[in-house]
C-alpha atoms as a PDB file:
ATOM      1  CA  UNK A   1       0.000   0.000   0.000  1.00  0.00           C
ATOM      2  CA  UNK A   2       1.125   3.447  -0.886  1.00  0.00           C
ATOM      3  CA  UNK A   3       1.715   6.130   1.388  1.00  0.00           C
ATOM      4  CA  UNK A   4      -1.081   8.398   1.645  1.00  0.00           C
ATOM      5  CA  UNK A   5      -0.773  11.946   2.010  1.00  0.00           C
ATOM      6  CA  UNK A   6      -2.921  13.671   4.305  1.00  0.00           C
ATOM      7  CA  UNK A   7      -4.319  16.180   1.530  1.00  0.00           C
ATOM      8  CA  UNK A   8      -5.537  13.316  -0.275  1.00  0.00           C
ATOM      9  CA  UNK A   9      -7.158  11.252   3.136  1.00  0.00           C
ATOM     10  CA  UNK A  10      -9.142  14.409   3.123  1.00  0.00           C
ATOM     11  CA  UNK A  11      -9.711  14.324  -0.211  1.00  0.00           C
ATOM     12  CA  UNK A  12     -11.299  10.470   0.721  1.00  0.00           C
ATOM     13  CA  UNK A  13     -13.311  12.340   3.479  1.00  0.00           C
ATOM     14  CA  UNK A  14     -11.007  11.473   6.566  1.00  0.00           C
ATOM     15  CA  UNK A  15     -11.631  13.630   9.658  1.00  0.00           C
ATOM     16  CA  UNK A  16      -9.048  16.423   9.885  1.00  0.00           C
ATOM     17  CA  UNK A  17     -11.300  17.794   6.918  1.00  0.00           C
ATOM     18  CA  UNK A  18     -14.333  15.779   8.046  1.00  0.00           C
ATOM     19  CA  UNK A  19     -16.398  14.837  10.695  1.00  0.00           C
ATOM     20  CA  UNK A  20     -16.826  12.223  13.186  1.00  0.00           C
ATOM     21  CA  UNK A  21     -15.287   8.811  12.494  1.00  0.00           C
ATOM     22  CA  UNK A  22     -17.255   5.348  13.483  1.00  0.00           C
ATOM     23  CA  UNK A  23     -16.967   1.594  12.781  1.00  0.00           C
ATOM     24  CA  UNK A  24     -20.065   0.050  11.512  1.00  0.00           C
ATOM     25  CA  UNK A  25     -20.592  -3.641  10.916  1.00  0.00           C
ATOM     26  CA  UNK A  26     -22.378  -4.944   7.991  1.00  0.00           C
ATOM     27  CA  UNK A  27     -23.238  -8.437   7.764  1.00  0.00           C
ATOM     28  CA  UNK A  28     -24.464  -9.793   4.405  1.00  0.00           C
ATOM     29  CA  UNK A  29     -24.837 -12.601   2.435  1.00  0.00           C
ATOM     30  CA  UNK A  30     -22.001 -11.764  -0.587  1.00  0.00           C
ATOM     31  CA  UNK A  31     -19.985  -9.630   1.785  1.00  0.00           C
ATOM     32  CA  UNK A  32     -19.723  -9.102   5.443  1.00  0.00           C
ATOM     33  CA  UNK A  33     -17.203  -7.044   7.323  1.00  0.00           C
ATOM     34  CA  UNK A  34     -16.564  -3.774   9.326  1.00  0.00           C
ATOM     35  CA  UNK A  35     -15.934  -0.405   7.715  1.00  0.00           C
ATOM     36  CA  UNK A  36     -15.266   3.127   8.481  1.00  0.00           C
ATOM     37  CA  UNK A  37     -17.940   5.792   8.344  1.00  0.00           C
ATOM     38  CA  UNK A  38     -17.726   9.426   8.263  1.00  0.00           C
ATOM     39  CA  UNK A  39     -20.295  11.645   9.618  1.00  0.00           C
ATOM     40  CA  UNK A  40     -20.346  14.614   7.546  1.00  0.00           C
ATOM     41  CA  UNK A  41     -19.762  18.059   9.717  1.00  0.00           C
ATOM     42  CA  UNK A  42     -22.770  20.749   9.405  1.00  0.00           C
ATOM     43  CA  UNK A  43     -24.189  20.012   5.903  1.00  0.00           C
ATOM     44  CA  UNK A  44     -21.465  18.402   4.365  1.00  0.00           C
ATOM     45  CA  UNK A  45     -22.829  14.701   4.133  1.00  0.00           C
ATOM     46  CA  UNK A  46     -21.919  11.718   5.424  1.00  0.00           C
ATOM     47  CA  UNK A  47     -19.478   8.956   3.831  1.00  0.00           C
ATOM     48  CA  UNK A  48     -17.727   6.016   4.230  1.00  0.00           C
ATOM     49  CA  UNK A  49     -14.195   6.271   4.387  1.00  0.00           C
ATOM     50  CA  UNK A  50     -12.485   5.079   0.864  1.00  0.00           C
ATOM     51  CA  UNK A  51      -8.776   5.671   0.405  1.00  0.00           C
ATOM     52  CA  UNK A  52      -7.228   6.903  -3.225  1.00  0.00           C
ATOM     53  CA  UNK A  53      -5.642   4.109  -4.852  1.00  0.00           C
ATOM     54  CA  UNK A  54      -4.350   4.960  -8.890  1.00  0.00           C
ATOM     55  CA  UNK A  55      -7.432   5.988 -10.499  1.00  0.00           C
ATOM     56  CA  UNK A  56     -10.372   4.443  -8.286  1.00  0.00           C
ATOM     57  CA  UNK A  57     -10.775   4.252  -4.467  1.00  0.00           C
ATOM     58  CA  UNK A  58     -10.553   1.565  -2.308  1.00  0.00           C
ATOM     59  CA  UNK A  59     -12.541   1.062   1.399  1.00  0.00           C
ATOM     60  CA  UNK A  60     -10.514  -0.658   4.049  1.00  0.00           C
ATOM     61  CA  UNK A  61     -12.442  -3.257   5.341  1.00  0.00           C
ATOM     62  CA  UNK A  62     -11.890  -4.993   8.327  1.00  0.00           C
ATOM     63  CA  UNK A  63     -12.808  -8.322  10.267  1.00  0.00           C
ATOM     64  CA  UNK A  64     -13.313  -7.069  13.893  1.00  0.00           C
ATOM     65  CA  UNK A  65     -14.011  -3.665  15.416  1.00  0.00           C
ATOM     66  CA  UNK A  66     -10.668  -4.307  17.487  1.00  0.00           C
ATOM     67  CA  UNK A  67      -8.693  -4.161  13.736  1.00  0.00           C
ATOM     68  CA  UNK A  68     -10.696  -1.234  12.704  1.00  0.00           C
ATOM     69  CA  UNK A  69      -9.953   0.564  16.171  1.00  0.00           C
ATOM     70  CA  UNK A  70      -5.844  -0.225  15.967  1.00  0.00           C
ATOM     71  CA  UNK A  71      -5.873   0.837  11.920  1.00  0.00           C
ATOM     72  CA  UNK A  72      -7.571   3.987  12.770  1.00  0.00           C
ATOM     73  CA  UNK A  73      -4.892   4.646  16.160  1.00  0.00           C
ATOM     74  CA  UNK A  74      -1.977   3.835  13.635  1.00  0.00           C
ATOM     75  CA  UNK A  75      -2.745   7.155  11.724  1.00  0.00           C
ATOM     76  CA  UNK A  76      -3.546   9.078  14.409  1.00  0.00           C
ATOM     77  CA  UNK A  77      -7.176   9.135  13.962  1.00  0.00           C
ATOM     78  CA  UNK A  78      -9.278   8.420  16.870  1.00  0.00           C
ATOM     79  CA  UNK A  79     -13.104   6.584  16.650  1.00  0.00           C
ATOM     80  CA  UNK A  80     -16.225   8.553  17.930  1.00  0.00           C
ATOM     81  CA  UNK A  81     -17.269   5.258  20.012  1.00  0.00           C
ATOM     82  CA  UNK A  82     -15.594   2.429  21.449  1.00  0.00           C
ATOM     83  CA  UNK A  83     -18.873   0.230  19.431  1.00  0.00           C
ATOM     84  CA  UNK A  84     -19.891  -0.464  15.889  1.00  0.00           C
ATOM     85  CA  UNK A  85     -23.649   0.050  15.034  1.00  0.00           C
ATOM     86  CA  UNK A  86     -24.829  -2.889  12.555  1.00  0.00           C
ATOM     87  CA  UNK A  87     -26.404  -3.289   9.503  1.00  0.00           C
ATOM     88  CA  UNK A  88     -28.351  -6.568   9.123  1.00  0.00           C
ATOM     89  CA  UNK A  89     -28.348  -6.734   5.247  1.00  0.00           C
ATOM     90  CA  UNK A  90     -28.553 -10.291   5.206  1.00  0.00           C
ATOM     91  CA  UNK A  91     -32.398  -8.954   6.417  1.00  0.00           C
ATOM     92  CA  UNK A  92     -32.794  -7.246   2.997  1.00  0.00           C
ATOM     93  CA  UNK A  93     -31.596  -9.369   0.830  1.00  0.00           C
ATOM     94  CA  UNK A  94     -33.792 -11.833   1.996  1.00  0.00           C
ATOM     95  CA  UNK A  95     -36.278  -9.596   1.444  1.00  0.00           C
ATOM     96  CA  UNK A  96     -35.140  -8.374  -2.371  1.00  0.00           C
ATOM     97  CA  UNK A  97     -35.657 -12.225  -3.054  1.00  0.00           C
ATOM     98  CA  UNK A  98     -38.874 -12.273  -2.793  1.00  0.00           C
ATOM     99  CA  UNK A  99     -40.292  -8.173  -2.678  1.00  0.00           C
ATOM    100  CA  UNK A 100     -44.123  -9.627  -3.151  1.00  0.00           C
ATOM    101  CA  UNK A 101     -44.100 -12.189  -0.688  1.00  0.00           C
ATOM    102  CA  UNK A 102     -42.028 -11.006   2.101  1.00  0.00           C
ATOM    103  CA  UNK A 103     -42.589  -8.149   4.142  1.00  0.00           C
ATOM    104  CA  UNK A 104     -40.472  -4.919   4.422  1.00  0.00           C
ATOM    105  CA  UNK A 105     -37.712  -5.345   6.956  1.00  0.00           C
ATOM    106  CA  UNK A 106     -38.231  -0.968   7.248  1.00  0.00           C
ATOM    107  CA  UNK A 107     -35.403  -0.415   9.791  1.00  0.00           C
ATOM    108  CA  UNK A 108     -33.243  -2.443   7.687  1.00  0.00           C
ATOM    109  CA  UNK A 109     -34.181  -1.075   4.784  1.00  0.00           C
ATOM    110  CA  UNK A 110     -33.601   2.135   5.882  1.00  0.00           C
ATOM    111  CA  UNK A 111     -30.152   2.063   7.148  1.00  0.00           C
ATOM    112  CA  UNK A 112     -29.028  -0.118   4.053  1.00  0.00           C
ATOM    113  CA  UNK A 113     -30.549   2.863   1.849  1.00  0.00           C
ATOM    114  CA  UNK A 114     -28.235   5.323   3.729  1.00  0.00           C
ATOM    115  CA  UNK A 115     -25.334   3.034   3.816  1.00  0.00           C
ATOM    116  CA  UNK A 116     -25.341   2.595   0.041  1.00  0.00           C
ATOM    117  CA  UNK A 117     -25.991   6.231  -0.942  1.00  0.00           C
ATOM    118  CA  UNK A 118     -22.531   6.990   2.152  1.00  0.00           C
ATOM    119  CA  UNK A 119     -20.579   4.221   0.283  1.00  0.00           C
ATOM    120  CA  UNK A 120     -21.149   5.390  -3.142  1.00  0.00           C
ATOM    121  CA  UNK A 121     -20.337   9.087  -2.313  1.00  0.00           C
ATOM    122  CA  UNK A 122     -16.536   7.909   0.021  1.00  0.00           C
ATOM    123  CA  UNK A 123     -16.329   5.481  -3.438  1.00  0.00           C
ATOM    124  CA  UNK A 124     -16.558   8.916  -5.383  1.00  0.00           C
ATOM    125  CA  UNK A 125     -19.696   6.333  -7.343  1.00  0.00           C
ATOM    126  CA  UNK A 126     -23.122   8.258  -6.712  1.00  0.00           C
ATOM    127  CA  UNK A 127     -23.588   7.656 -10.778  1.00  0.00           C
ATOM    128  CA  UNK A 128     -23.705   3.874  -9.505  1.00  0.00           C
ATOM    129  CA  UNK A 129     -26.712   4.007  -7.774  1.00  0.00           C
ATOM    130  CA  UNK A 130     -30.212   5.073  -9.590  1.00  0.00           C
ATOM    131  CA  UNK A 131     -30.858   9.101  -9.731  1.00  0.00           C
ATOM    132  CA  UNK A 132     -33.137   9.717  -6.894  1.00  0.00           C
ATOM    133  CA  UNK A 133     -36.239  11.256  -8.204  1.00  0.00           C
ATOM    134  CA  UNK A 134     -39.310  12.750  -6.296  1.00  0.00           C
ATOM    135  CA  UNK A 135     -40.450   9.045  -6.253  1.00  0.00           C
ATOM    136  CA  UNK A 136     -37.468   8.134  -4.132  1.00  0.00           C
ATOM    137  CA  UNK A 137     -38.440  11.050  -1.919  1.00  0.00           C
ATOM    138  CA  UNK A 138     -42.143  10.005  -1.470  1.00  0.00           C
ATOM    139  CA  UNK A 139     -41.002   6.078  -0.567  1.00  0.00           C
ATOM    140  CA  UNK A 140     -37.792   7.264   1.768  1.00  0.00           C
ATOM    141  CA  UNK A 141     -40.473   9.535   3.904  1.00  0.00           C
ATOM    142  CA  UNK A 142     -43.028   6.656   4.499  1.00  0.00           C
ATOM    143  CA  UNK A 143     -40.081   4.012   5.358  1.00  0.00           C
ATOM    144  CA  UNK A 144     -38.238   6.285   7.919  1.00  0.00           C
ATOM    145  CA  UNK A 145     -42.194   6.997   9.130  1.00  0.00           C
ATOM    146  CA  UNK A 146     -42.774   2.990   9.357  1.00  0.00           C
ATOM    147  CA  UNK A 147     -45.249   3.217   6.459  1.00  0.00           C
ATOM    148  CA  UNK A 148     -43.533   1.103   3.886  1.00  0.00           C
ATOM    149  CA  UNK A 149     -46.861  -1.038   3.137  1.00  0.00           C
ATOM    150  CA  UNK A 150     -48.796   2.496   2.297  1.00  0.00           C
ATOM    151  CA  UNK A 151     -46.085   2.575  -0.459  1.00  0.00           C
ATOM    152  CA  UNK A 152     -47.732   3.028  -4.091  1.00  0.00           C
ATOM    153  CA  UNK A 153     -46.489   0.303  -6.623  1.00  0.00           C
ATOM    154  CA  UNK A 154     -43.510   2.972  -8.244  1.00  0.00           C
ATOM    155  CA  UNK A 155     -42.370   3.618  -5.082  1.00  0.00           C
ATOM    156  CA  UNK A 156     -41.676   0.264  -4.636  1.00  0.00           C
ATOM    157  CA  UNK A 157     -40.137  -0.095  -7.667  1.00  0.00           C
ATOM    158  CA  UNK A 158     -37.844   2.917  -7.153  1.00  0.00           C
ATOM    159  CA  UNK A 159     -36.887   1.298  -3.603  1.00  0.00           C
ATOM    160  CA  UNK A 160     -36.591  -1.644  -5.465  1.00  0.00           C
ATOM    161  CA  UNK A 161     -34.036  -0.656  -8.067  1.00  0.00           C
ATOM    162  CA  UNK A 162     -32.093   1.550  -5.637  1.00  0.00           C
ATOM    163  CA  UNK A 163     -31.337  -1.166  -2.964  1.00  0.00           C
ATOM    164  CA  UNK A 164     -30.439  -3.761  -5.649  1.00  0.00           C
ATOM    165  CA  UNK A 165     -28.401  -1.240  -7.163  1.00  0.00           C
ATOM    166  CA  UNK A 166     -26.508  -0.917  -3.538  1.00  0.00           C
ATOM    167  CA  UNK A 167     -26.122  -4.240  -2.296  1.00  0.00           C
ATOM    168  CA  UNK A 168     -24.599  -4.991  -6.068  1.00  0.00           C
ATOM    169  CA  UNK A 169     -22.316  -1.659  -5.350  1.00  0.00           C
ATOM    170  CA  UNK A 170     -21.355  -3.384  -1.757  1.00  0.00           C
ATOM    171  CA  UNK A 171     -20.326  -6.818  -3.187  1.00  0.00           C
ATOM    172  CA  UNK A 172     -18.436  -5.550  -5.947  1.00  0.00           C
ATOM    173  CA  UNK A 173     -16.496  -2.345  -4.687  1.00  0.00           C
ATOM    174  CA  UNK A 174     -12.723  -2.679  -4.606  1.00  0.00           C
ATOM    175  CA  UNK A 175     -11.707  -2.866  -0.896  1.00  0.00           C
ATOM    176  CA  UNK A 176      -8.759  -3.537   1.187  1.00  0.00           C
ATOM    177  CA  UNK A 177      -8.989  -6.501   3.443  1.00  0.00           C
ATOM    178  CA  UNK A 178      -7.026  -5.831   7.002  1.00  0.00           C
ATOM    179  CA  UNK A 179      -5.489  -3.078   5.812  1.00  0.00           C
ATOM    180  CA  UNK A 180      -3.271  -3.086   9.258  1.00  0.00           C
ATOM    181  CA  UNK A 181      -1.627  -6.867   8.330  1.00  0.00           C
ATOM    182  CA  UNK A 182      -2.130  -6.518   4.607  1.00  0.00           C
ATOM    183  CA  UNK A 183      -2.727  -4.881   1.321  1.00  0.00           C
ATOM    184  CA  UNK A 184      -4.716  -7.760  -0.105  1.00  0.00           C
ATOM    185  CA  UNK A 185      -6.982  -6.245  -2.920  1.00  0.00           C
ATOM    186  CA  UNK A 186     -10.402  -7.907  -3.068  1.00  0.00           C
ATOM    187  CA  UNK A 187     -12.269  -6.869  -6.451  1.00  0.00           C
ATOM    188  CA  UNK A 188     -14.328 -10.392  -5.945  1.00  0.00           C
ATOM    189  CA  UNK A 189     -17.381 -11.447  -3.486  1.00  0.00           C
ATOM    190  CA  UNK A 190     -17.848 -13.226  -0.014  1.00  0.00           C
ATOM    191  CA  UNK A 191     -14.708 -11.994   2.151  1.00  0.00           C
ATOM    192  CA  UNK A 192     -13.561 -10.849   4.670  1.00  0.00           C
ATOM    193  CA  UNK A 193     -16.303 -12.490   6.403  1.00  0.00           C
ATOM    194  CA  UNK A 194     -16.802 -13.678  10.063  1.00  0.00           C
ATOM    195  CA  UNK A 195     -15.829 -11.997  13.462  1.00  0.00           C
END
């Protein structure tokens, strides 16, 4: 792994030039492991953390909160909390396997919609996720109010499309695995996983 200079961590959205800096766990069926998050500072949004690697950007993924904590000590960075919030997407893509006959998981669905749209801006990849439209607008506002089933049938859709779109941007962004131990590149699907 390259050294990385600090104007171009901020450039990834590190704190220094960003805000607060978190673990968070996601578990899912292609791809589990524990990754960085940035809260963005006033209205600057959030992110996950994705370091500049040639011309594409790589998130550092780890196995365990402990790995995540000593990377982040190593470079002088400290973590907001000493725990990792979790996102259950093995709970939506359950769900995107069968839309019609399962119900909405809503508080999963809901954080996986914000993790996707915070990993595609730290991946510098919004364009890889559908344009949100007033449709996406209408849907997001009755799932963070609980009121997924009121959803009308292109709302769905839209919700639909976007979450596929994530969990496909999830399993198939370039990350590094342990970046602490090694500089492993993982284009592919289904590691790290386990804790």
């Amino acid at each position: 792994m390259t050294k990385i200079e600090t104007a171009d961590v901020c450039a990834a959205g590190r704190p220094g030039g960003g805000g607060s800096l978190y673990a968070y766990r996601v578990r899912g069926l292609g791809r589990s492991g524990v990754v960085l998050w940035i809260g963005g500072r006033g209205d600057e949004p959030d992110q996950v953390l994705a370091l500049p690697e040639a011309d594409r950007r790589q998130v550092p993924v780890f196995t365990t909160v402990r790995q995540a904590r000593v990377y982040v000590s190593r470079r002088g960075w400290r973590l907001d909390t000493s725990e990792a919030d979790t996102l259950e997407l093995t709970r939506v893509q359950h769900w995107l396997e069968n839309p019609v006959r399962r119900h909405v998981p809503p508080g999963a669905v809901l954080e996986a919609w914000n993790f996707f749209e915070d990993l595609a801006r730290g991946l510098g990849g919004v364009h890889r996720l559908p344009r949100q439209k007033a449709v996406h607008n209408s849907a997001y506002e009755k799932l963070f109010g609980g009121e997924c089933a009121a959803w009308a049938p292109d709302e769905q859709r839209a919700v639909l499309e976007l979450i596929t779109a994530g969990v496909e941007l999830w399993n198939s962004c370039p990350v590094v695995v342990k970046p602490c131990s090694s500089t492993v590149l993982n284009r592919g699907r289904g590691t790290p996983r386990g804790w």
